[in-house]
Protein backbone atom coordinates (compact mmCIF):
# COMPACT_ATOMS: atom_id res chain seq x y z
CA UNK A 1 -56.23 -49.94 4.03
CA UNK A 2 -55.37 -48.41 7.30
CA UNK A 3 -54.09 -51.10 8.83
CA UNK A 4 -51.50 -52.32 6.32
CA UNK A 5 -48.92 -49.56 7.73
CA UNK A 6 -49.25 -50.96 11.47
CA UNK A 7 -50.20 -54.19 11.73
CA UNK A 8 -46.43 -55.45 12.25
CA UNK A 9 -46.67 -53.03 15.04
CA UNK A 10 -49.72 -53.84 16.44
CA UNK A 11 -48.22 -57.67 16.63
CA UNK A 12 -44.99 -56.33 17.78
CA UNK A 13 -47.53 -54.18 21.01
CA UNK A 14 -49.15 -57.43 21.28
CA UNK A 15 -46.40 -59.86 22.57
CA UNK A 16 -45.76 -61.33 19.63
CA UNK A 17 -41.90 -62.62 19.71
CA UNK A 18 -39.99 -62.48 16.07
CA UNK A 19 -40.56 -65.99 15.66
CA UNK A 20 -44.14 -66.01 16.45
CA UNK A 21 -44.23 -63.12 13.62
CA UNK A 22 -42.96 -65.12 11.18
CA UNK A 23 -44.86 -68.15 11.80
CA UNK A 24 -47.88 -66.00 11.34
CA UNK A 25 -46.77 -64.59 8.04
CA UNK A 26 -45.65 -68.07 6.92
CA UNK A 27 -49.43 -68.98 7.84
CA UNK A 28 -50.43 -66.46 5.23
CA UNK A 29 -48.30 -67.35 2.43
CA UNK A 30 -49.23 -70.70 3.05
CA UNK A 31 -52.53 -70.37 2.85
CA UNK A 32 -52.54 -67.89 0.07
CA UNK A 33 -50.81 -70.54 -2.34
CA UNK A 34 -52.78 -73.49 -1.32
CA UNK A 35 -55.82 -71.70 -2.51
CA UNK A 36 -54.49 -69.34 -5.04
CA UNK A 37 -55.90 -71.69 -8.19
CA UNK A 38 -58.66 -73.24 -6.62
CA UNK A 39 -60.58 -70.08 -5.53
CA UNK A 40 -59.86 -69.17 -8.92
CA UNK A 41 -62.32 -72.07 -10.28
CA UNK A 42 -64.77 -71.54 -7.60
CA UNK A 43 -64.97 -67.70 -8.96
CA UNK A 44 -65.27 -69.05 -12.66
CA UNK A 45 -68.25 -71.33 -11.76
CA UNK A 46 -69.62 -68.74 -9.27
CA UNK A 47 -69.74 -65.05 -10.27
CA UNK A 48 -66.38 -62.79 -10.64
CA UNK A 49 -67.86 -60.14 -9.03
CA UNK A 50 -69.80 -62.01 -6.27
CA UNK A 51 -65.95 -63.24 -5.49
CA UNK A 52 -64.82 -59.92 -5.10
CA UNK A 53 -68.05 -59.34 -3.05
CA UNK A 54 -66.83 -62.16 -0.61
CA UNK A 55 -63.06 -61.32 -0.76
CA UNK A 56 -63.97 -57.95 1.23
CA UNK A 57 -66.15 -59.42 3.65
CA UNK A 58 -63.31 -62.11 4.18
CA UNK A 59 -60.96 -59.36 4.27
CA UNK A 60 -63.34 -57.73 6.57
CA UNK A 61 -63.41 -60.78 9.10
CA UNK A 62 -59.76 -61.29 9.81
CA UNK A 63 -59.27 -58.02 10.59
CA UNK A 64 -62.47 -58.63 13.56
CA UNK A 65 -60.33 -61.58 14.19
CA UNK A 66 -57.56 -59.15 15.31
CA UNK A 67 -59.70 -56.62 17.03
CA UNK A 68 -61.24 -59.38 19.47
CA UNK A 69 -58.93 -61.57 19.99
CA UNK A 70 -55.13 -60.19 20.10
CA UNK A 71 -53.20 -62.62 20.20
CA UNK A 72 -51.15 -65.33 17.86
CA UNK A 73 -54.47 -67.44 17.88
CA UNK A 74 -56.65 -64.64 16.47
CA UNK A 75 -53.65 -63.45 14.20
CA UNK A 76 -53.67 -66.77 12.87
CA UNK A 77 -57.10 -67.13 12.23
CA UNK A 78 -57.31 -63.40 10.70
CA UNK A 79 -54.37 -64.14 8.15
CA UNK A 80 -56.61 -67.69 7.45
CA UNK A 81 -59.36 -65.44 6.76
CA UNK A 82 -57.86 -62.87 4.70
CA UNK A 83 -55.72 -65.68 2.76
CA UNK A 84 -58.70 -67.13 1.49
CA UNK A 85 -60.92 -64.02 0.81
CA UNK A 86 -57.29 -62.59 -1.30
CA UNK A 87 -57.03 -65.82 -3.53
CA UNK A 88 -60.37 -65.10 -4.27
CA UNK A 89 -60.24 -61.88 -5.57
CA UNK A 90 -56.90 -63.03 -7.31
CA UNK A 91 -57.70 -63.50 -10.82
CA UNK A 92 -61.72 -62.24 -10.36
CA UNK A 93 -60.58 -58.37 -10.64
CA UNK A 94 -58.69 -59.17 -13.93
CA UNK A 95 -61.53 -61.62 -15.22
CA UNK A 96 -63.88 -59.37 -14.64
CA UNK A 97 -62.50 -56.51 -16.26
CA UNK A 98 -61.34 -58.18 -19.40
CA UNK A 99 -64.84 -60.15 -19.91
CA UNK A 100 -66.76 -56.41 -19.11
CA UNK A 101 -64.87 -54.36 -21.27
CA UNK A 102 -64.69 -57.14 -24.36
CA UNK A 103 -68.49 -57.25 -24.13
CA UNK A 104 -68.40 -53.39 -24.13
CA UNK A 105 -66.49 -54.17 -27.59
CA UNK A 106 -63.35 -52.50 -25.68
CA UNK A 107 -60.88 -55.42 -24.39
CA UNK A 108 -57.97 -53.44 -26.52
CA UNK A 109 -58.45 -50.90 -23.29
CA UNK A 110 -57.88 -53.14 -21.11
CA UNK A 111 -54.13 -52.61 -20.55
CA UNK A 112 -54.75 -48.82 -20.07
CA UNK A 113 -57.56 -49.38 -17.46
CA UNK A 114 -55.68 -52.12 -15.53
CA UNK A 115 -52.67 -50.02 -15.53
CA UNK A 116 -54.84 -47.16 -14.26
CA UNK A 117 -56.47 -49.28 -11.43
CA UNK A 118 -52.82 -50.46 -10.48
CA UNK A 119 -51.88 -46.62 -9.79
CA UNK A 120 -54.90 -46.53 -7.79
CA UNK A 121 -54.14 -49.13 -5.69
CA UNK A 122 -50.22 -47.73 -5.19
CA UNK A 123 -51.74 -44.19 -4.73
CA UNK A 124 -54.21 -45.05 -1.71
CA UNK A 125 -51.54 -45.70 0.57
CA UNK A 126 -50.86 -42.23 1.25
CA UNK A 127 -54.57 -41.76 2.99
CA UNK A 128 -54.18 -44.99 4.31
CA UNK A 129 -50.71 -44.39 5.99
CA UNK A 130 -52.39 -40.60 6.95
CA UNK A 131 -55.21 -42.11 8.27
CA UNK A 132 -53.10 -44.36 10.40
CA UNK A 133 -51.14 -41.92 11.68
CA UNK A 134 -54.05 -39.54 12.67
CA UNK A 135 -55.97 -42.77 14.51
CA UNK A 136 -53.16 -44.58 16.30
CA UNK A 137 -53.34 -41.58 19.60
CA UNK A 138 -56.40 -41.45 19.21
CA UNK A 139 -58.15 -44.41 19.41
CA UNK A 140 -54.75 -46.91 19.04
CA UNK A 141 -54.78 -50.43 16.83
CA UNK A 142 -58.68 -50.78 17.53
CA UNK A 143 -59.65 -47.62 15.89
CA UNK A 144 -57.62 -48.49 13.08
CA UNK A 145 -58.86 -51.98 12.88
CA UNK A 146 -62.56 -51.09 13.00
CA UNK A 147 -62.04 -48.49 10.40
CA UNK A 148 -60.32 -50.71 7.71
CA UNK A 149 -63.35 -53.70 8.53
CA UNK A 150 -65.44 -50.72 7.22
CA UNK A 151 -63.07 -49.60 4.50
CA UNK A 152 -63.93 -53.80 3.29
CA UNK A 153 -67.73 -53.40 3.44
CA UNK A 154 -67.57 -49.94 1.86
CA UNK A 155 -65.49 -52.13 -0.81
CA UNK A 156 -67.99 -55.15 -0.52
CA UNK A 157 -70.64 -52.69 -1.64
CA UNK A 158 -68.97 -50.88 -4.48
CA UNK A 159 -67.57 -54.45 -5.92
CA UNK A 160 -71.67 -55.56 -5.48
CA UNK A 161 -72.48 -52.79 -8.08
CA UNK A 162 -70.02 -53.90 -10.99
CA UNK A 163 -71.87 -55.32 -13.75
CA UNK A 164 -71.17 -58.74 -14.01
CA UNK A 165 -71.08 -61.35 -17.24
CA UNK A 166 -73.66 -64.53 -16.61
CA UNK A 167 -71.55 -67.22 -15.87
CA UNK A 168 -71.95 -69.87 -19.26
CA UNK A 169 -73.11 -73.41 -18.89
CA UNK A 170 -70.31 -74.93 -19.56
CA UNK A 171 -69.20 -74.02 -16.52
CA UNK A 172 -72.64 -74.15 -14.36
CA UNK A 173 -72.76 -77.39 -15.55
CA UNK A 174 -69.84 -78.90 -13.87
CA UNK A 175 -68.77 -79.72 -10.39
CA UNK A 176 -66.11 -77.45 -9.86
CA UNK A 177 -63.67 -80.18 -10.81
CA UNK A 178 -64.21 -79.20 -14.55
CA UNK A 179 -63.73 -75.72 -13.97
CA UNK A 180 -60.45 -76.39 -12.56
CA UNK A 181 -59.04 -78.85 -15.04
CA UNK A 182 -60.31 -76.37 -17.80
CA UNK A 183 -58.32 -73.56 -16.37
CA UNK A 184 -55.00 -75.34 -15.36
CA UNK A 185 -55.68 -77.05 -19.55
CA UNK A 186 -55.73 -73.60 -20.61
CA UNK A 187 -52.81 -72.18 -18.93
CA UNK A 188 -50.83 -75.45 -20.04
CA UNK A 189 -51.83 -74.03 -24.05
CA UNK A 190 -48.23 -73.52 -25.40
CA UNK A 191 -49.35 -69.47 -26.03
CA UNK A 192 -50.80 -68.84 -22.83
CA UNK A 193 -48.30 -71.11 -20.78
CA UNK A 194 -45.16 -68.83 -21.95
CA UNK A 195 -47.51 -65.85 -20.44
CA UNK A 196 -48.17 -67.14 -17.86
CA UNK A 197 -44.67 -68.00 -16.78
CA UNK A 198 -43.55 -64.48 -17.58
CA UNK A 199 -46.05 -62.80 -15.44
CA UNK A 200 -45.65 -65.00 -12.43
CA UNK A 201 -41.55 -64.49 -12.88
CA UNK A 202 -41.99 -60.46 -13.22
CA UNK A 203 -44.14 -60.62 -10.65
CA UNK A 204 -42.66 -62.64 -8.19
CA UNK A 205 -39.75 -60.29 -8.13
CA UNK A 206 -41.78 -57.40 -6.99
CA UNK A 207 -41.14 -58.78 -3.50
CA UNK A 208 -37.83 -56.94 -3.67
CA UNK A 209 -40.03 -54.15 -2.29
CA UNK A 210 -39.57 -55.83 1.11
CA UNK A 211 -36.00 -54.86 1.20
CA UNK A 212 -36.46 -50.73 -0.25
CA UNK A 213 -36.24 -49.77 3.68
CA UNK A 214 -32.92 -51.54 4.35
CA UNK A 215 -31.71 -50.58 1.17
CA UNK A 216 -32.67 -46.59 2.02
CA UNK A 217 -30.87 -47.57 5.14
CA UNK A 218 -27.98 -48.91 4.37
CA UNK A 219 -27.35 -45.88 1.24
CA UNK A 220 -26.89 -43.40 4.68
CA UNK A 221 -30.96 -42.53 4.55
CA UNK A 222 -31.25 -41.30 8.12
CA UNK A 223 -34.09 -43.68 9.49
CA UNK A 224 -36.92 -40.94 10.24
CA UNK A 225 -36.60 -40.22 6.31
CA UNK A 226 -36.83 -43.69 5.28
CA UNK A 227 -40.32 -43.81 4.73
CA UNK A 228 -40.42 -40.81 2.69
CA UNK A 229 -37.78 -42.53 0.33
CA UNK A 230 -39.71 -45.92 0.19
CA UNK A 231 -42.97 -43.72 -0.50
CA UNK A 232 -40.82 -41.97 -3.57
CA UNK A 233 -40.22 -45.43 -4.85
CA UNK A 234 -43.41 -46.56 -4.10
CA UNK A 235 -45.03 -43.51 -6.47
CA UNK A 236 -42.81 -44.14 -9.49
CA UNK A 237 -44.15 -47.81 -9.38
CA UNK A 238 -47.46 -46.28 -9.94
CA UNK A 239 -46.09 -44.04 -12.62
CA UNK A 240 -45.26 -47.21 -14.36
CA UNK A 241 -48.12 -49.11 -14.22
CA UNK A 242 -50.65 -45.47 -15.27
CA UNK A 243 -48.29 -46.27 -18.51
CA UNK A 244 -48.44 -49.55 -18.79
CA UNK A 245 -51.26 -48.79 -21.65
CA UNK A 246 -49.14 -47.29 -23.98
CA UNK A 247 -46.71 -50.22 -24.25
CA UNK A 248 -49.14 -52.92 -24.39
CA UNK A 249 -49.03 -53.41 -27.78
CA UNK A 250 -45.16 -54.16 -27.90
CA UNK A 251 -43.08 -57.03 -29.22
CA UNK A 252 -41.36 -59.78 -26.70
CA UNK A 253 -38.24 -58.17 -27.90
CA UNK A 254 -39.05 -54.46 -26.95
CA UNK A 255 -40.94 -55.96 -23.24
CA UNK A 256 -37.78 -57.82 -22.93
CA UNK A 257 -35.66 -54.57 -23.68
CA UNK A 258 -37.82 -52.72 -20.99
CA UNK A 259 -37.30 -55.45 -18.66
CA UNK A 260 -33.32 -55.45 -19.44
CA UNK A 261 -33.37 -51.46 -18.62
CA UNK A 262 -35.15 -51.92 -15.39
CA UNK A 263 -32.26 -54.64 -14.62
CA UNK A 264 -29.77 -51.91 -15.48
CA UNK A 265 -31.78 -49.72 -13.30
CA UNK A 266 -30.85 -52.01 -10.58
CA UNK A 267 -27.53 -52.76 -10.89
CA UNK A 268 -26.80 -48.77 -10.84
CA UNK A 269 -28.49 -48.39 -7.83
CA UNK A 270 -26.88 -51.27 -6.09
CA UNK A 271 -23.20 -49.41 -7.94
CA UNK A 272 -24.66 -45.55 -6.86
CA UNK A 273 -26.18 -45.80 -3.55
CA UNK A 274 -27.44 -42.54 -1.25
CA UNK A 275 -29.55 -40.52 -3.59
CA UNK A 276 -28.34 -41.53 -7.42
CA UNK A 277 -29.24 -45.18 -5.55
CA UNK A 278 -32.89 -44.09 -5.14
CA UNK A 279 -33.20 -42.48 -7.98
CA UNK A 280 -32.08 -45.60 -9.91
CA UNK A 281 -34.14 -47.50 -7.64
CA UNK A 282 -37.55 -45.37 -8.63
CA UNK A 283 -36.69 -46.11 -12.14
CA UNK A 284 -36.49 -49.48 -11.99
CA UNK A 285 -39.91 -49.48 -9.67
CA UNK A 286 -41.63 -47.43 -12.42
CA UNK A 287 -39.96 -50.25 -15.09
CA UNK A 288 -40.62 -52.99 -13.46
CA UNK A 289 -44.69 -51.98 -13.05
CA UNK A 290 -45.15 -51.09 -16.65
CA UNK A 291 -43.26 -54.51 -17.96
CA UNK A 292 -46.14 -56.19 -15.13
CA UNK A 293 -49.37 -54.31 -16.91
CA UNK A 294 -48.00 -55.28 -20.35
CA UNK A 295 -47.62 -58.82 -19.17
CA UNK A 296 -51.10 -59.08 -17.51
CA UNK A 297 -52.36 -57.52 -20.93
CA UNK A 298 -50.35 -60.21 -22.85
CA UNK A 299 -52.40 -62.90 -20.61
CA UNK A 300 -55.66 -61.52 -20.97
CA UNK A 301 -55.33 -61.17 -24.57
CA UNK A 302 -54.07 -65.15 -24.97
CA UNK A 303 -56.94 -66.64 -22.50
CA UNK A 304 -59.47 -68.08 -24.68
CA UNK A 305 -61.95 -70.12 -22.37
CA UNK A 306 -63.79 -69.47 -20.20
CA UNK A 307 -62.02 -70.16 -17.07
CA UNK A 308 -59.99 -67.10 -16.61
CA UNK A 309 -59.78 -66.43 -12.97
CA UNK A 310 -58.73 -70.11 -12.43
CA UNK A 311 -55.84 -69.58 -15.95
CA UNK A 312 -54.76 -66.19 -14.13
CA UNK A 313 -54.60 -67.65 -10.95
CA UNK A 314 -52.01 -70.25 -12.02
CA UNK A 315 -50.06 -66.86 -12.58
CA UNK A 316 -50.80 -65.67 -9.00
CA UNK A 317 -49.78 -68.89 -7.52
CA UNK A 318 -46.24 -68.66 -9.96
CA UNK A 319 -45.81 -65.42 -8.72
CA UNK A 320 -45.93 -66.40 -5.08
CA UNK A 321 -44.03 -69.40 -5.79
CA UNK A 322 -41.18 -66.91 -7.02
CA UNK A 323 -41.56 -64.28 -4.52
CA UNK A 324 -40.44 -66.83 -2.00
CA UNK A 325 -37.50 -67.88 -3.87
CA UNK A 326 -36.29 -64.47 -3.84
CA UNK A 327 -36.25 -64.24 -0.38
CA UNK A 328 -33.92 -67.06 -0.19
CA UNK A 329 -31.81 -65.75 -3.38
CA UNK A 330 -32.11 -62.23 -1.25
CA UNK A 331 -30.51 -64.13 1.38
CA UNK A 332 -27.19 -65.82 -0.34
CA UNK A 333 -26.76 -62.58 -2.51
CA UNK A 334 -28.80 -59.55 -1.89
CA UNK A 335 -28.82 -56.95 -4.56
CA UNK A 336 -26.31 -58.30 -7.00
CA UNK A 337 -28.20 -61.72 -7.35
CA UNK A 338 -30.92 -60.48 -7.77
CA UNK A 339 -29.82 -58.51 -10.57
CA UNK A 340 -28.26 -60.81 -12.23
CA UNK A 341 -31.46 -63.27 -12.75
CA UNK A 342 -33.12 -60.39 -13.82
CA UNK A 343 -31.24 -59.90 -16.85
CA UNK A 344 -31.32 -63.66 -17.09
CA UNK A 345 -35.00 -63.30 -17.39
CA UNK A 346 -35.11 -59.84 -19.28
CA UNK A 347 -32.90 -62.79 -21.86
CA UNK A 348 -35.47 -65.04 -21.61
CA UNK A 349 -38.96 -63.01 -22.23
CA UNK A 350 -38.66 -62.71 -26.25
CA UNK A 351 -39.29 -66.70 -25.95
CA UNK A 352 -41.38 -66.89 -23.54
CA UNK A 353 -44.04 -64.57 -25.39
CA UNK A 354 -43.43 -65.95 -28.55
CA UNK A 355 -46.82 -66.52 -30.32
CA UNK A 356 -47.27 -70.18 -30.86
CA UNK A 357 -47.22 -71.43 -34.44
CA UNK A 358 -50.59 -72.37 -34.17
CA UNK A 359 -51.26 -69.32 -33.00
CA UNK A 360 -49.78 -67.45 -36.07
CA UNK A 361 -51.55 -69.89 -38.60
CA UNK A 362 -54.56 -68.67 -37.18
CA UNK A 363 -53.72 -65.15 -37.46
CA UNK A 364 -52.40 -65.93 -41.03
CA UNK A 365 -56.19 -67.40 -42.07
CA UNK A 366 -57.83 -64.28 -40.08
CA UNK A 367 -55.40 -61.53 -42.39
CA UNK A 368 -55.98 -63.76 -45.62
CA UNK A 369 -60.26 -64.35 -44.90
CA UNK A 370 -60.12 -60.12 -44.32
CA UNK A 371 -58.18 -59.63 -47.70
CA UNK A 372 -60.61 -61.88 -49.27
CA UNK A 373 -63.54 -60.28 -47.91
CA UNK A 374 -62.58 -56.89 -49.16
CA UNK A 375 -61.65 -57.81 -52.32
CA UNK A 376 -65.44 -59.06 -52.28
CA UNK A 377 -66.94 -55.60 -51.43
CA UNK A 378 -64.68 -53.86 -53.88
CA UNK A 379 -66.17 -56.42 -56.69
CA UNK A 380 -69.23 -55.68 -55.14
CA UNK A 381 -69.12 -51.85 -55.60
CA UNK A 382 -67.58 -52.54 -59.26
């Protein structure tokens, strides 16, 4: 999106104080987490892809919001706006892709593709950030604006196209209250709650990204080459999540030995600094978003009713949960903190995807029913 490399500039150009900046962004998180798991039910009983479809045009509204009226009031309102229409695509994208490719007989792909889509996502910021940077003399923040409202529609469209599962009665049937219960019942299941918490943990940390262009700074990265380092970092992230298939089918032990390395990854570059920092840094980015693809795998694969978006959005709202904790652990010990509860988590992962024993008695019957039913075809052929 065009506008995600300016828009603290734009409210910077637009009298907006420091405090009045962070008021707005507090607006945003707040939102975002109010609705996180609720616009997850309302995409379970409504259509996955119609909530993407609405997301964009959501999207597509705050940013008028900021075009017209620039100014905190029509900030506010925009980041209202785009809270709501992200929360709703929060869970949707990963519901939808699981429940299209398992009816396509292909859900075991679904790590690969996700991880793909990821890349995707970290790999359009170049054209975005060009884009930006061609439009700004041109036609300043409006130009920019007006072409990331149609970048949304453009997006609106495409997400219309998806195929889409038909929602199941059990779900039609309800209120929306049901929905909701179902999902946060699901993500309480002792298999899927130990996912859940790991994704939202791994995933809370990726805030950390915040700080890459103070931590450039502070290694001696001259400022006008900052956001060339941040943009290295930033394409080793994708890296990791294009190979995020390959690992999917990994133990807790070998995720949590990934997730240890990318600690160790850390605490070098907080030890290295200048250019061994960054490189340390980009391998703990690239790390960090193959443990999150394997994790989001992990959570697909353990979801077993039929209100995913609302199950994964109890992840979402973890994840934002934890992403504002790190600010605050950011703030009492920077780098070295943060490191530290990340091999206290790395520690902790083996246990917290640890198959249920439920869940393995169920596996045991499935192995035992298969051996049984070949041993009837090879009678059979006898």
């Amino acid at each position: 999106m065009p506008i995600y490399p300016v828009y603290a500039l734009l409210f910077v150009d637009s009298g907006m104080s420091d405090g009045q900046i962070s008021t707005l962004l507090a607006i945003w998180s707040a939102v975002g987490i109010a609705a996180e798991v609720p616009m997850g039910a309302v995409a379970d009983r409504w259509s996955h892809r119609n909530a993407l479809v609405a997301g964009a045009l959501l999207q597509a509204l705050g940013y008028i919001a900021w075009i017209l009226a620039p100014g905190f009031t029509g900030f506010a309102i925009g980041f209202v706006v785009w809270a709501l229409g992200g929360a709703l695509v929060s869970g949707s994208s990963e519901a939808l892709l699981y429940e299209g490719l398992t009816a396509a007989g292909a859900a075991d792909h679904y790590a690969r593709v996700q991880g793909w889509a990821t890349a995707a996502e970290f790999l359009a910021f170049i054209p975005a950030v060009l884009v930006a940077t061609a439009l700004l003399p041109i036609g300043g923040y409006a130009a920019i604006g007006w072409v990331s409202v149609a970048t949304c529609l453009a997006a609106a469209v495409l997400a219309r196209r998806l195929p889409s599962a038909p929602a199941t009665a059990d779900l039609d049937e309800d209120d929306g209250s049901g929905t909701l219960r179902a999902g946060l019942r699901e993500a309480m299941q002792p298999t899927v709650a130990g996912a859940v918490i790991a994704l939202a943990v791994i995933g809370g940390f990726d805030a950390i990204e915040e700080y890459f262009p103070l931590l450039a700074q502070d290694w001696g990265v001259p400022t006008t080459w900052v956001p060339i380092a941040v943009l290295v970092v930033t394409m080793a992230g994708a890296l990791g999540a294009a190979l995020g298939g390959r690992c999917a089918t990994f133990s807790g032990i070998r995720v949590a030995l990934l997730t240890g390395a990318a600690a160790a990854a850390l605490a070098v570059a907080g030890v290295a600094a200048a250019v061994g920092g960054l490189v340390a840094l980009a391998a703990f980015y690239l790390l960090h978003h193959l443990v999150l693809v394997v994790l989001d795998a992990r959570l697909q694969a353990r979801i077993e009713g039929r209100a995913r978006a609302t199950t994964t959005s109890v992840a979402g709202l973890g994840t934002e949960i934890v992403g504002l904790g790190l600010f605050g652990v950011w703030a009492l010990g920077q780098l070295a903190l943060v490191t530290v509860l990340w091999f206290a988590v790395a520690a902790a992962l083996p246990v917290m995807l640890r198959p249920s024993r439920r869940s393995a008695m169920i596996g045991t019957e499935r192995r035992s029913d298969e051996r049984s039913d070949e041993a009837g075809l090879v009678r059979g052929r006898r």
